[in-house]
PDB file of N, CA and C in Angstrom:
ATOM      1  N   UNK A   1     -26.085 -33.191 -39.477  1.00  0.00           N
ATOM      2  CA  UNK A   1     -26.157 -33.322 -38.033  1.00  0.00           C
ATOM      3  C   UNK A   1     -25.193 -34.418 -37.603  1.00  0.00           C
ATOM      4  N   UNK A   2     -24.220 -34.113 -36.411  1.00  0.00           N
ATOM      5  CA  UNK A   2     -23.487 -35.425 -36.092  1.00  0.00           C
ATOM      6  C   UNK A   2     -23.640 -35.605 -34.660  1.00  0.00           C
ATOM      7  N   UNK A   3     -23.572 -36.629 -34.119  1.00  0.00           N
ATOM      8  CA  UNK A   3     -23.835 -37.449 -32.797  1.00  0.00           C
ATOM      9  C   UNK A   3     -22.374 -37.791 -32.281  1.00  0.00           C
ATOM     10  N   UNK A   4     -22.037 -37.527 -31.353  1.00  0.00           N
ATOM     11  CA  UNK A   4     -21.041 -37.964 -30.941  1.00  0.00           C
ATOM     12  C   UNK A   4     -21.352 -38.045 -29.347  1.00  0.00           C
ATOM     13  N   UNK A   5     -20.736 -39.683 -28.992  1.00  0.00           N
ATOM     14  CA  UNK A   5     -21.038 -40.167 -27.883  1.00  0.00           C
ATOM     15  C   UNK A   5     -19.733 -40.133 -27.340  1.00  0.00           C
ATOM     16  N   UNK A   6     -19.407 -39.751 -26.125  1.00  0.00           N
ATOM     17  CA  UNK A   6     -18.636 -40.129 -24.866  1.00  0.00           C
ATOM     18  C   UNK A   6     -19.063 -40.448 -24.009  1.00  0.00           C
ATOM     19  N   UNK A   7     -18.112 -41.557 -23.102  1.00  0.00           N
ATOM     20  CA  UNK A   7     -18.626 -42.491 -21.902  1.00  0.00           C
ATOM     21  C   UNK A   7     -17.431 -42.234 -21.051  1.00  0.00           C
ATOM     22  N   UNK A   8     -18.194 -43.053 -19.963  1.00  0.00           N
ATOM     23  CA  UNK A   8     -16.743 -43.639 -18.757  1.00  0.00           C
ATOM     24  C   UNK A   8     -17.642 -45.323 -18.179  1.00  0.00           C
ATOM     25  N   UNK A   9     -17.101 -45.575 -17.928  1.00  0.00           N
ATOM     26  CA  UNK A   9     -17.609 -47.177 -16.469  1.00  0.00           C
ATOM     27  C   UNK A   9     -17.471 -46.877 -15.382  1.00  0.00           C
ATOM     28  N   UNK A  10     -18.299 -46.562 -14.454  1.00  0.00           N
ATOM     29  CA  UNK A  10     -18.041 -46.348 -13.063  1.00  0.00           C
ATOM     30  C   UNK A  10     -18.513 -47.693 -12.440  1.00  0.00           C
ATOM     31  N   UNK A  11     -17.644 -48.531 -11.922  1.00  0.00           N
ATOM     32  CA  UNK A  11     -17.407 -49.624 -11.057  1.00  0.00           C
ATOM     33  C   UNK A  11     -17.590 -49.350  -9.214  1.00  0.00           C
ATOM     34  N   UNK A  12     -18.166 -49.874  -9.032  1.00  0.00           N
ATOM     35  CA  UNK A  12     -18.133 -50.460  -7.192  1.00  0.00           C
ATOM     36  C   UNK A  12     -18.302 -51.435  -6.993  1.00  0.00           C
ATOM     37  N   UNK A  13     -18.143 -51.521  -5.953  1.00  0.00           N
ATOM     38  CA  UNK A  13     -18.814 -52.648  -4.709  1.00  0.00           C
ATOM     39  C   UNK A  13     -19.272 -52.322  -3.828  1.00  0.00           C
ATOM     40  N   UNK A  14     -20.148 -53.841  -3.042  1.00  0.00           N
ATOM     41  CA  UNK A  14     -20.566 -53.732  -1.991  1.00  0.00           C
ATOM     42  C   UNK A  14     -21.061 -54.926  -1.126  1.00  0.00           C
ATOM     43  N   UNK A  15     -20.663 -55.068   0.018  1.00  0.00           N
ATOM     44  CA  UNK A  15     -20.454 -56.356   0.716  1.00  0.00           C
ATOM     45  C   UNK A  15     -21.850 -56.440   1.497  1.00  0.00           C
ATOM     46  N   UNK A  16     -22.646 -57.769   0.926  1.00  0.00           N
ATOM     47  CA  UNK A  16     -24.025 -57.615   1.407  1.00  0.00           C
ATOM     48  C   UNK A  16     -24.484 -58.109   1.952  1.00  0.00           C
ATOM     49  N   UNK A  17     -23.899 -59.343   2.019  1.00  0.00           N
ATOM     50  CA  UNK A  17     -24.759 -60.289   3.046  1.00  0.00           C
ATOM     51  C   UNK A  17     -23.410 -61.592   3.893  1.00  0.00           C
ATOM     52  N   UNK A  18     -23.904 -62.132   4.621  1.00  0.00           N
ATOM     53  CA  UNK A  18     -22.869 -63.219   5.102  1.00  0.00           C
ATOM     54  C   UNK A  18     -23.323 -64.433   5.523  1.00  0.00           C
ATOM     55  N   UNK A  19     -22.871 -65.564   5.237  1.00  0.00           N
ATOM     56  CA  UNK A  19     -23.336 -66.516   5.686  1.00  0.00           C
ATOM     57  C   UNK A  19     -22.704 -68.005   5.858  1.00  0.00           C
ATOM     58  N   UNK A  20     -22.463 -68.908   6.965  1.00  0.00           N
ATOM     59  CA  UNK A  20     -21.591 -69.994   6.464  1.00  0.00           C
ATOM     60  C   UNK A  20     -21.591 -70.911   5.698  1.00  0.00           C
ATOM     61  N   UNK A  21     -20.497 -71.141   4.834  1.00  0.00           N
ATOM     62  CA  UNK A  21     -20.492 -72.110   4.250  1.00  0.00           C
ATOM     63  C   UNK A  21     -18.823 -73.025   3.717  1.00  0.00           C
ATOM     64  N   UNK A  22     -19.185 -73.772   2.755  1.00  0.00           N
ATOM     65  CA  UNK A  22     -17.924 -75.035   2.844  1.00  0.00           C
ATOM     66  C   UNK A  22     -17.130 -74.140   2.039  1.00  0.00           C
ATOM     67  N   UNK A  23     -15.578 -74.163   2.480  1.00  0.00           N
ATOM     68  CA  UNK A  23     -15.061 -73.857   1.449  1.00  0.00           C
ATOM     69  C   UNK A  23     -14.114 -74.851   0.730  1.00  0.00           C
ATOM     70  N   UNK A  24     -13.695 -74.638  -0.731  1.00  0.00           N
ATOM     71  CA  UNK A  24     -13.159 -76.052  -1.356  1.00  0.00           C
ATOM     72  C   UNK A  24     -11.468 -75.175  -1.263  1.00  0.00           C
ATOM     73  N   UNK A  25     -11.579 -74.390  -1.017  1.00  0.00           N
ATOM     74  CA  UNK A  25      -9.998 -73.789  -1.065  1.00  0.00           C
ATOM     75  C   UNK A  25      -9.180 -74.431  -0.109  1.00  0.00           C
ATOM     76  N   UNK A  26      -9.758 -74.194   0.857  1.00  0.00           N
ATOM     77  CA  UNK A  26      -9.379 -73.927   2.475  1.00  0.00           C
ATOM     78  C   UNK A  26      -9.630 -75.197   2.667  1.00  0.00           C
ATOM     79  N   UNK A  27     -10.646 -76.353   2.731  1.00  0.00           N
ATOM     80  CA  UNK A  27     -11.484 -77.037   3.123  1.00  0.00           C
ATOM     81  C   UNK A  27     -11.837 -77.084   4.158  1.00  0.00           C
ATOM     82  N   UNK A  28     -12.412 -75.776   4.795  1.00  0.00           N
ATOM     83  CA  UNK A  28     -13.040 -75.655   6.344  1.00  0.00           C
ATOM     84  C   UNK A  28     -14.820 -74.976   5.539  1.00  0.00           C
ATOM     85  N   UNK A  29     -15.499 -75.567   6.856  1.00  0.00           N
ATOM     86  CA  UNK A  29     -16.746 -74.735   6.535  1.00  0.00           C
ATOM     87  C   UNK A  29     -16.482 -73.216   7.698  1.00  0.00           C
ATOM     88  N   UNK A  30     -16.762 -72.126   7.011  1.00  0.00           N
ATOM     89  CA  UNK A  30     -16.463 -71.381   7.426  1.00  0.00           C
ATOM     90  C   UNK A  30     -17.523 -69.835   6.750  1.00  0.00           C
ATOM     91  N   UNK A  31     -16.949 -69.195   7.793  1.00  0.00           N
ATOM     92  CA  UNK A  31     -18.179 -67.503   7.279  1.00  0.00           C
ATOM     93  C   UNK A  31     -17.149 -66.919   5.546  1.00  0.00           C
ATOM     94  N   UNK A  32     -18.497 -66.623   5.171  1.00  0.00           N
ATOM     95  CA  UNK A  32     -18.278 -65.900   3.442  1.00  0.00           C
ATOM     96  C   UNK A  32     -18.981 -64.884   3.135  1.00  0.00           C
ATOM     97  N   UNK A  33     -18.846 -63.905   2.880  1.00  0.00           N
ATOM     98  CA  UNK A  33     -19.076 -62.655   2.777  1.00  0.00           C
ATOM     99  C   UNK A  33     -19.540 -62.300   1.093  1.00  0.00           C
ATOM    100  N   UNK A  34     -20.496 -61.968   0.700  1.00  0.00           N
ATOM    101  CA  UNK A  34     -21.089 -62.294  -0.503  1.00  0.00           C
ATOM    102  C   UNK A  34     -20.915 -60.252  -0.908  1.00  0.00           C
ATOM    103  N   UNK A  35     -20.115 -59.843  -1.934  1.00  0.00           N
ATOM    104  CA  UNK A  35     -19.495 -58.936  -2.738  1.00  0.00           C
ATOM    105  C   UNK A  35     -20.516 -58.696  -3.836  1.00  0.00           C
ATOM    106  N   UNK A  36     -21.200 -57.466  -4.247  1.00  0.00           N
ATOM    107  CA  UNK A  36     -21.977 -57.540  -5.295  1.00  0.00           C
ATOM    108  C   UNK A  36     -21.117 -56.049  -6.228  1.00  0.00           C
ATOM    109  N   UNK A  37     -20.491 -56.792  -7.279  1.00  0.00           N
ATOM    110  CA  UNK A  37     -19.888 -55.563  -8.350  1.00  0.00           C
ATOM    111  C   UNK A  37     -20.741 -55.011  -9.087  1.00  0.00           C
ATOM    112  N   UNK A  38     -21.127 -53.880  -9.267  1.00  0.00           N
ATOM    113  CA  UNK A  38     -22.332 -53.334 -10.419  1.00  0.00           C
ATOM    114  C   UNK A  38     -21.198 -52.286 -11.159  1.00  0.00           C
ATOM    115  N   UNK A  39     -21.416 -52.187 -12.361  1.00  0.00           N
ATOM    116  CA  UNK A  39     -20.514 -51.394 -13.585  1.00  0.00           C
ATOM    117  C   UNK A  39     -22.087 -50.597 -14.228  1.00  0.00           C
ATOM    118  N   UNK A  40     -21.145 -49.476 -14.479  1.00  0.00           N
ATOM    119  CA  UNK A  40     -22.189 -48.487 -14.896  1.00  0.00           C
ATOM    120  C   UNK A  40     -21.887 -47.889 -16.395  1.00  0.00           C
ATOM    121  N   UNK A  41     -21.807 -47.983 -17.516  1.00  0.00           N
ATOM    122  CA  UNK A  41     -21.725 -47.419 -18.519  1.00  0.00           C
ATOM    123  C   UNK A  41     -22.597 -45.937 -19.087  1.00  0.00           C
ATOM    124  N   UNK A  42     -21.858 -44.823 -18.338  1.00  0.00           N
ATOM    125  CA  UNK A  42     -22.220 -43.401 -18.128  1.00  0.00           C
ATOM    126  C   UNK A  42     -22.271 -42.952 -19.240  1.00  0.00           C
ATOM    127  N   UNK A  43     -23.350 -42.272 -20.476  1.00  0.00           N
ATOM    128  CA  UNK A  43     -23.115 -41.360 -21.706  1.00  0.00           C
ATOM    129  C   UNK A  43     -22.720 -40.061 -21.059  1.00  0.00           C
ATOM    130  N   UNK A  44     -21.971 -39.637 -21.880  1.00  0.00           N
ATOM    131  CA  UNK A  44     -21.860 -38.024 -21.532  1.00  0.00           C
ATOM    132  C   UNK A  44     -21.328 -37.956 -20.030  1.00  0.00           C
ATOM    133  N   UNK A  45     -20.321 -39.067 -19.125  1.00  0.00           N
ATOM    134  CA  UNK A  45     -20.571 -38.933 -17.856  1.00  0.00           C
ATOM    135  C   UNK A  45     -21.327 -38.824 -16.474  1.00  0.00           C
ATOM    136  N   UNK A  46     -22.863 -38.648 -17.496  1.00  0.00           N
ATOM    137  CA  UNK A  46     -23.970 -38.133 -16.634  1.00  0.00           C
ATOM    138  C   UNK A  46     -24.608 -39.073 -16.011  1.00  0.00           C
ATOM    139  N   UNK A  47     -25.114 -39.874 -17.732  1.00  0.00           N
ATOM    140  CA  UNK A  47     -26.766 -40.210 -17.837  1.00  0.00           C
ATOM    141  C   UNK A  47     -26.532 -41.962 -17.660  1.00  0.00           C
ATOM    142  N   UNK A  48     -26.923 -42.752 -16.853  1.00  0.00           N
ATOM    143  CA  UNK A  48     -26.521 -43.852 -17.043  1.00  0.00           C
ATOM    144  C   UNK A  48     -27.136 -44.542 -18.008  1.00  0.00           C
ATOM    145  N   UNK A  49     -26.045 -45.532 -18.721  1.00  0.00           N
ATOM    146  CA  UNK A  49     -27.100 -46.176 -20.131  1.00  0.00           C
ATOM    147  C   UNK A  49     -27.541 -47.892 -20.123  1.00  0.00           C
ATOM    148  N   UNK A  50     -26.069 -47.929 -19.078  1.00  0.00           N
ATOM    149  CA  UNK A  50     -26.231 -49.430 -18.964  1.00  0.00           C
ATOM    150  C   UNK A  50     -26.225 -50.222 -17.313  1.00  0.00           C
ATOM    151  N   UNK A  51     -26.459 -51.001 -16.924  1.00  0.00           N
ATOM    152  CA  UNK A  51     -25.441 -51.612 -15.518  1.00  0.00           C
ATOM    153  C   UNK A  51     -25.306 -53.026 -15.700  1.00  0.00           C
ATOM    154  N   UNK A  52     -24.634 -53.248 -15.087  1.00  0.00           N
ATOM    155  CA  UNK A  52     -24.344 -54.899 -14.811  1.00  0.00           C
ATOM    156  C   UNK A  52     -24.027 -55.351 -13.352  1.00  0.00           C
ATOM    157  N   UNK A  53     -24.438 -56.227 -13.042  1.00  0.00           N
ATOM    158  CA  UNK A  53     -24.254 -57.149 -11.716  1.00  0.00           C
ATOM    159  C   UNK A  53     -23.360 -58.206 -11.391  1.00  0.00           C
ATOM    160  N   UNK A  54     -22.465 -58.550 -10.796  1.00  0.00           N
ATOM    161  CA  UNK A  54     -22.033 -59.880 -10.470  1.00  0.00           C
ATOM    162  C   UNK A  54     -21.468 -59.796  -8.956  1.00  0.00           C
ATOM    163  N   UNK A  55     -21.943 -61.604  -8.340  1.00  0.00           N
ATOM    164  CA  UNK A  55     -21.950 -61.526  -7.038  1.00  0.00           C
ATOM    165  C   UNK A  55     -20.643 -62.779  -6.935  1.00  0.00           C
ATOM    166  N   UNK A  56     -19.559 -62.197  -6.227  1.00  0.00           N
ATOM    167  CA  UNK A  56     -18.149 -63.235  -5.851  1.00  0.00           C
ATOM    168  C   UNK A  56     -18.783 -63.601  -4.218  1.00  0.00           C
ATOM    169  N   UNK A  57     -18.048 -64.013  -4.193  1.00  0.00           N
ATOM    170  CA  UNK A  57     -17.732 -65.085  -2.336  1.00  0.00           C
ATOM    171  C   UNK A  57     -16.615 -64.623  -1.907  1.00  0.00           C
ATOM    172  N   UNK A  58     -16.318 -64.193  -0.336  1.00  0.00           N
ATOM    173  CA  UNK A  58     -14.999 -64.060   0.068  1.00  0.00           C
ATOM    174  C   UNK A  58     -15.029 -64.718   1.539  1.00  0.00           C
ATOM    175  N   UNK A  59     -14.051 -65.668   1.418  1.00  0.00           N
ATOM    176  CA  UNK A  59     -13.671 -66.719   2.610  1.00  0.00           C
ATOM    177  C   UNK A  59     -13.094 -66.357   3.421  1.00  0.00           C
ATOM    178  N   UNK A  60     -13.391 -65.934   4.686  1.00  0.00           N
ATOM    179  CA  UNK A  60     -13.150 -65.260   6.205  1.00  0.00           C
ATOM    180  C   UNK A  60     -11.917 -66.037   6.580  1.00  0.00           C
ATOM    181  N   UNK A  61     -11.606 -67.640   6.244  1.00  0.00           N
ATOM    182  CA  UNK A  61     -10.605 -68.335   6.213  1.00  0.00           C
ATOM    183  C   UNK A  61      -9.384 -67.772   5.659  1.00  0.00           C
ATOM    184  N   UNK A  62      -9.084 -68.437   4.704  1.00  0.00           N
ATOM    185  CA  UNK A  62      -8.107 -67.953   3.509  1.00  0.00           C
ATOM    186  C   UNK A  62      -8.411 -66.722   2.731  1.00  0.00           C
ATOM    187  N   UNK A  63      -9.300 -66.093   2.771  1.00  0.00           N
ATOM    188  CA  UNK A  63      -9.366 -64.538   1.837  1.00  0.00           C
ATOM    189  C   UNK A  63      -9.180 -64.593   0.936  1.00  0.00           C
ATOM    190  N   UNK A  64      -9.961 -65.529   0.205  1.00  0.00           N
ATOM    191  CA  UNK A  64      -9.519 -65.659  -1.098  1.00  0.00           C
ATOM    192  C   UNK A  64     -11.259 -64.943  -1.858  1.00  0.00           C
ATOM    193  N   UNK A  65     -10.901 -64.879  -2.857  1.00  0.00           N
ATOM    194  CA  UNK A  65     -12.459 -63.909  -3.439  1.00  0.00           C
ATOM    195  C   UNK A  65     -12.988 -65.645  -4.390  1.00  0.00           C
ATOM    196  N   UNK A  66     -13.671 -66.374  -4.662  1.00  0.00           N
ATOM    197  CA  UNK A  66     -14.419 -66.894  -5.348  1.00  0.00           C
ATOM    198  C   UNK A  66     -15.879 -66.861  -5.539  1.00  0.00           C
ATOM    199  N   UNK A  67     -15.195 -67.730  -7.362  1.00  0.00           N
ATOM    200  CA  UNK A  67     -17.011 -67.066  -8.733  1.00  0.00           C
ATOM    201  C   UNK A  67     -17.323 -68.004  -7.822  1.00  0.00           C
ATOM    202  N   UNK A  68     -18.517 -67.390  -8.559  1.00  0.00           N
ATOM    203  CA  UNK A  68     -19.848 -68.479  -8.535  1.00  0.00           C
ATOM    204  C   UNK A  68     -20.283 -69.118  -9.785  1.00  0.00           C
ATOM    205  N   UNK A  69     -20.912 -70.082  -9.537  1.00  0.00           N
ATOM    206  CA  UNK A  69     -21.487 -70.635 -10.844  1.00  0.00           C
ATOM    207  C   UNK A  69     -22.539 -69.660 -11.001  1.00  0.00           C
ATOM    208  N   UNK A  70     -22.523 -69.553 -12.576  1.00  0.00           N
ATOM    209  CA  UNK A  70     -23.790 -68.427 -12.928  1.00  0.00           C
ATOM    210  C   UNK A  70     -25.093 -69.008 -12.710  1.00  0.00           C
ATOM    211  N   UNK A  71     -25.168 -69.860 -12.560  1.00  0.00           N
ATOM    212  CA  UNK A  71     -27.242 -70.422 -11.906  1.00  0.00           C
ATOM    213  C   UNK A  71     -27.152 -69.808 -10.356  1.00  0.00           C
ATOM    214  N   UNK A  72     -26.014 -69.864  -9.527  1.00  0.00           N
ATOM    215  CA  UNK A  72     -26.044 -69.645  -8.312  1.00  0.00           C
ATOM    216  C   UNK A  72     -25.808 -67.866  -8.307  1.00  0.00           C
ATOM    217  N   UNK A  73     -25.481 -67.805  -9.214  1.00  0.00           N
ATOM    218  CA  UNK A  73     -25.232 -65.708  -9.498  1.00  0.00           C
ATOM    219  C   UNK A  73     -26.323 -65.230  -9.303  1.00  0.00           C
ATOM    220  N   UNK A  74     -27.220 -65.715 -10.713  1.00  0.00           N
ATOM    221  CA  UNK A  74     -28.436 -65.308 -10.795  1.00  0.00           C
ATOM    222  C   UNK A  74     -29.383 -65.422  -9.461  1.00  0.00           C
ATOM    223  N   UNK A  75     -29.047 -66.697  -8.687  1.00  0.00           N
ATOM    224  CA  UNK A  75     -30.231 -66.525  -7.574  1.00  0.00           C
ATOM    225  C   UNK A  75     -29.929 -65.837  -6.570  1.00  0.00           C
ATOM    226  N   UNK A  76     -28.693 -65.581  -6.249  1.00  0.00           N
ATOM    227  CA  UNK A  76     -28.300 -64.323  -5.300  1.00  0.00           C
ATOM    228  C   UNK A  76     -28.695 -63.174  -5.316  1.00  0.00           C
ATOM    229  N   UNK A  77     -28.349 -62.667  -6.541  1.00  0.00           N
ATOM    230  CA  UNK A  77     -28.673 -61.486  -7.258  1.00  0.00           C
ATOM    231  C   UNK A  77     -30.402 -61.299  -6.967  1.00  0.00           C
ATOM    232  N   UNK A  78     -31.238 -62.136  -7.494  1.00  0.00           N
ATOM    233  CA  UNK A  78     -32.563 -62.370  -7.233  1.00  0.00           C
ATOM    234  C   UNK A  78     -32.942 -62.473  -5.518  1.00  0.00           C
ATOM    235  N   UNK A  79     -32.224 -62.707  -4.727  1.00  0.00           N
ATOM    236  CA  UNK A  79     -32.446 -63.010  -3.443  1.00  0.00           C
ATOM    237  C   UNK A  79     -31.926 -61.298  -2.350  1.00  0.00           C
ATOM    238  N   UNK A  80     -31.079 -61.294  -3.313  1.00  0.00           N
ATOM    239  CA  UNK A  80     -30.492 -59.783  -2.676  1.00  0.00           C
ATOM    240  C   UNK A  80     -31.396 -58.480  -3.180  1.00  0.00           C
ATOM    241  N   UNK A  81     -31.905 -58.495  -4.310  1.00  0.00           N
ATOM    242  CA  UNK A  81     -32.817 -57.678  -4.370  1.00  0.00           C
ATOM    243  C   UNK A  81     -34.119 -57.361  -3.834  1.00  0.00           C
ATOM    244  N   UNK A  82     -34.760 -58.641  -3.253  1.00  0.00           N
ATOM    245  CA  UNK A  82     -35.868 -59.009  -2.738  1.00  0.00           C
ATOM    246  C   UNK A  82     -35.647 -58.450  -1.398  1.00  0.00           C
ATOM    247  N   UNK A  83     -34.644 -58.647  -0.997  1.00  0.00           N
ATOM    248  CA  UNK A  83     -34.329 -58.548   0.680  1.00  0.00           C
ATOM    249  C   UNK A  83     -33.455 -56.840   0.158  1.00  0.00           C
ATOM    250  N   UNK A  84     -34.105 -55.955  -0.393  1.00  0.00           N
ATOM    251  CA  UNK A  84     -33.633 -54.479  -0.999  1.00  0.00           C
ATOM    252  C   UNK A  84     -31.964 -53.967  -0.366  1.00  0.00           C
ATOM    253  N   UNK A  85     -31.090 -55.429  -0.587  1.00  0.00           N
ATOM    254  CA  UNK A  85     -29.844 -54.641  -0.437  1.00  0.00           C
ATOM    255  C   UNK A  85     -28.968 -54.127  -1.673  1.00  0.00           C
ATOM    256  N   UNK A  86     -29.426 -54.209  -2.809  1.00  0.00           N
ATOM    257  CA  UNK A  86     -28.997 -53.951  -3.951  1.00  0.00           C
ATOM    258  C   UNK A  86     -30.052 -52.552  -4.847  1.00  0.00           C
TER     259      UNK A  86
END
C-alpha cells in the first residue's frame, strides 16, 4: 500500500480592526490598521490540515506594514477572536 500526499498553502488577509496609536517610524501618533495573515496548508488541495495566524500594523501615516512583538501577537489574535472577526 503507498500514501502519497500532495499540498498547496493558500494565504490571505484581512484588515480587522483600527485604532490610534504612536508610531516609531513616522514619529506621529496616528490611525493603524491591524492586518491578520492566516496560511492554510491544504492535503489533496481540499482538506485543510494546518493554519497559522499572524497580526502586522499598518501606519495610515507613512504606510509602512510593522511586526509586532509576539506577546503583543498573541493578545491581538486572542482579542480579535473574542470580538468574532477572525
Amino acid at each position: 500500500m503507498f500514501f502519497i500526499f500532495w499540498g498547496n498553502t493558500d494565504a490571505k488577509h484581512k484588515d480587522v480592526y483600527s485604532e490610534e496609536l504612536f508610531c516609531n517610524k513616522c514619529s506621529s501618533q496616528t490611525k493603524h490598521t491591524f492586518r491578520v495573515y492566516e496560511s492554510k496548508l491544504k492535503a489533496y488541495s481540499v482538506i485543510p490540515v494546518s493554519t497559522s495566524r499572524d497580526v502586522t500594523a499598518i501606519c495610515h501615516n507613512c504606510l509602512s506594514e510593522l511586526q509586532l512583538e509576539k506577546k503583543l501577537r498573541k493578545e491581538m489574535l486572542e482579542k480579535f477572536k473574542k470580538m468574532n472577526l477572525i
